[in-house]
N, C-alpha and C. Protein backbone atom coordinates (compact mmCIF):
# COMPACT_ATOMS: atom_id res chain seq x y z
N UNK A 1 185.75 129.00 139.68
CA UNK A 1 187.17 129.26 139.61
C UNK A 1 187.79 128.95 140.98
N UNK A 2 188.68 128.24 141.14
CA UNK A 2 189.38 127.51 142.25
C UNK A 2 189.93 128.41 143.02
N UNK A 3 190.69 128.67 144.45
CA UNK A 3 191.43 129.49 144.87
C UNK A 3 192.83 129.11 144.57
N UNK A 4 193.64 130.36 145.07
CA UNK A 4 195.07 129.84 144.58
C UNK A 4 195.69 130.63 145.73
N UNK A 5 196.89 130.22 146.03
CA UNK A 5 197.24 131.17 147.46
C UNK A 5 199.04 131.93 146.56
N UNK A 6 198.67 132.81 147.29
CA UNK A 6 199.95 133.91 146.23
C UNK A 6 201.50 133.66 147.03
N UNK A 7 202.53 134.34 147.11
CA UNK A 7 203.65 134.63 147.42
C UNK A 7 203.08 135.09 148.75
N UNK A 8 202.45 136.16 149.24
CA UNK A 8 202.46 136.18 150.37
C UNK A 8 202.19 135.77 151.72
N UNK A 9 201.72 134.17 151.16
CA UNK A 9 202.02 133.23 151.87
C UNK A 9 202.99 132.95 153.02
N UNK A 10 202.70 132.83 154.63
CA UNK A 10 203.29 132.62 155.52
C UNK A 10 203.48 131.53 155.92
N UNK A 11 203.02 130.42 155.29
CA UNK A 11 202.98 128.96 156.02
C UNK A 11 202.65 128.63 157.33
N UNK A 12 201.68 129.36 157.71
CA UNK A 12 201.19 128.96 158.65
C UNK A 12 199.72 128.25 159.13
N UNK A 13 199.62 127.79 158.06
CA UNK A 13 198.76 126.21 158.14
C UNK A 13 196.99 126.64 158.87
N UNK A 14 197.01 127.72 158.66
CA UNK A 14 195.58 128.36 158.95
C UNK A 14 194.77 127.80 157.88
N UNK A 15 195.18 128.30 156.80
CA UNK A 15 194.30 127.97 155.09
C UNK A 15 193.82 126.55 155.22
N UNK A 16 194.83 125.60 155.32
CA UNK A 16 194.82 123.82 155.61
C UNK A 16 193.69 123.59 156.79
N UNK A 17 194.07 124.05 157.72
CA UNK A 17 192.73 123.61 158.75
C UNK A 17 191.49 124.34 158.12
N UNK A 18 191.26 125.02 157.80
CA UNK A 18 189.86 125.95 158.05
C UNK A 18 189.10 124.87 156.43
N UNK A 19 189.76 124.47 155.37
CA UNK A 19 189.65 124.07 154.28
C UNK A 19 188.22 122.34 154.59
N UNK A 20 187.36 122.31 154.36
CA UNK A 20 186.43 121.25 154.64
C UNK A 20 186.95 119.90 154.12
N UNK A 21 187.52 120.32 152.65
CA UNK A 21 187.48 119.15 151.69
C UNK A 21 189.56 118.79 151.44
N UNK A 22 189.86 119.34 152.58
CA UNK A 22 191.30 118.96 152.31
C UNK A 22 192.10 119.30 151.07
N UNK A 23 191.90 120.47 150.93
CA UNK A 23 192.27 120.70 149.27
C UNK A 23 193.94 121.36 149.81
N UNK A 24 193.94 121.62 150.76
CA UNK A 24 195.19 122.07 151.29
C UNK A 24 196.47 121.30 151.31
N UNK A 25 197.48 121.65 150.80
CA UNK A 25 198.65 121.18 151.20
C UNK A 25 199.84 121.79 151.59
N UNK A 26 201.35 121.61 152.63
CA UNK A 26 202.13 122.12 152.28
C UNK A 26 202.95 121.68 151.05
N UNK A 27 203.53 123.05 150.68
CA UNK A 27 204.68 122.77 149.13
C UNK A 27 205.34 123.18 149.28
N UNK A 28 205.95 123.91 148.35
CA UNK A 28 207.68 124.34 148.40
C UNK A 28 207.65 125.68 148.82
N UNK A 29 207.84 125.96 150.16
CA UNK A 29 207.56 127.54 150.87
C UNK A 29 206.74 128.05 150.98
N UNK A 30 205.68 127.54 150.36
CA UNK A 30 204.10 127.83 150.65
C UNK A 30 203.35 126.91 150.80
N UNK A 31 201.53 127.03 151.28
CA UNK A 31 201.04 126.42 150.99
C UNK A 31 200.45 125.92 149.91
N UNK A 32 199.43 124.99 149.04
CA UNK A 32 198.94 125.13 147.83
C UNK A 32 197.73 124.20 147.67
N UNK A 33 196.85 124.99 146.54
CA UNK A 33 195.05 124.52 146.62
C UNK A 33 195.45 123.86 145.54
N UNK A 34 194.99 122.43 145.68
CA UNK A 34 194.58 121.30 144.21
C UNK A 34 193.14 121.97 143.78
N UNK A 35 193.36 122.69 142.61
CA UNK A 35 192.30 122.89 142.09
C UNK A 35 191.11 122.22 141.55
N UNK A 36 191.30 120.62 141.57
CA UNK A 36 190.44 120.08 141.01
C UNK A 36 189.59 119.70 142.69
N UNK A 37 189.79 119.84 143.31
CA UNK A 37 189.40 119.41 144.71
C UNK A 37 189.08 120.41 145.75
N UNK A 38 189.27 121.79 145.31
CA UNK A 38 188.71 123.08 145.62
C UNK A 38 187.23 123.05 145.18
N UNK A 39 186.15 123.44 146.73
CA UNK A 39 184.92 123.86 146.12
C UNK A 39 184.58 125.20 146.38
N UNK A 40 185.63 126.18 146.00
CA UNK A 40 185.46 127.28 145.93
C UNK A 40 184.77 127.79 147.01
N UNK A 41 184.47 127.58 148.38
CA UNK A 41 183.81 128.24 149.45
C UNK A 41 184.46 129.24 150.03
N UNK A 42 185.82 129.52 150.08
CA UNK A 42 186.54 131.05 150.81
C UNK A 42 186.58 130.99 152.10
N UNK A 43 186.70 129.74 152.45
CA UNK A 43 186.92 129.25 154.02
C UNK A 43 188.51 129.30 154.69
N UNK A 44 189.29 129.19 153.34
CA UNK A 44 190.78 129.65 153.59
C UNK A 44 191.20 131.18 153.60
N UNK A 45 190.46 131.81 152.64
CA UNK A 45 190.42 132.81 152.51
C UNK A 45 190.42 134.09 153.39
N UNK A 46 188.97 133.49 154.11
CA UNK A 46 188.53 134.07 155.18
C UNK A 46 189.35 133.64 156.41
N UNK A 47 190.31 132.79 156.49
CA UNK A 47 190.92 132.35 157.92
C UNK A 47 192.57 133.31 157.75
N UNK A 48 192.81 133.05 156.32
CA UNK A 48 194.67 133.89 156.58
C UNK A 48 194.33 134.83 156.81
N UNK A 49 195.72 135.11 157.61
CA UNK A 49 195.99 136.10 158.28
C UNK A 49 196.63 137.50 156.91
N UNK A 50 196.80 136.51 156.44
CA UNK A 50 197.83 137.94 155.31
C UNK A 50 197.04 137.68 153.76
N UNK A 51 196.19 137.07 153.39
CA UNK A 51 195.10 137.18 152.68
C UNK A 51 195.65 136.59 151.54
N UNK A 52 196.85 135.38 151.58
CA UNK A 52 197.12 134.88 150.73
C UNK A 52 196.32 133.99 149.48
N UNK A 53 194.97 133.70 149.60
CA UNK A 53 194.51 132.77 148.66
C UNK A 53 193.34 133.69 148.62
N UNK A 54 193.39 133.63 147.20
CA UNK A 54 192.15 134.56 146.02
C UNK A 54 191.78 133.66 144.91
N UNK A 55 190.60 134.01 144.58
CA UNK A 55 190.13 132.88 143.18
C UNK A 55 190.86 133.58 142.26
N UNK A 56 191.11 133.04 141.43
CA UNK A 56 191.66 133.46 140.04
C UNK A 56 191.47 133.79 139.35
């Protein structure tokens, strides 16, 4: 199950760097995980600061 990053999202581009496989992008006020290109490791997870991205 892919991660997904919620509303409490700060945009601050932590999730994007820490991410191996570039699954990161910015979007519309947040950031956001292409799920097909997520390998589920919790490397974003583990880097926000406000714990925006959880598997689903």
């Amino acid at each position: 199950m892919a991660y997904k990053i919620s509303d409490e999202c700060i945009s601050c581009g932590a999730c994007a760097a820490a991410c191996p496989v570039s699954a990161i992008s910015e979007g519309d006020g947040k950031y956001e995980i292409n799920p097909e290109t997520c390998i589920e490791c919790g490397a974003c997870a583990e880097t926000c600061p406000v714990g925006a991205p959880a598997q689903e």
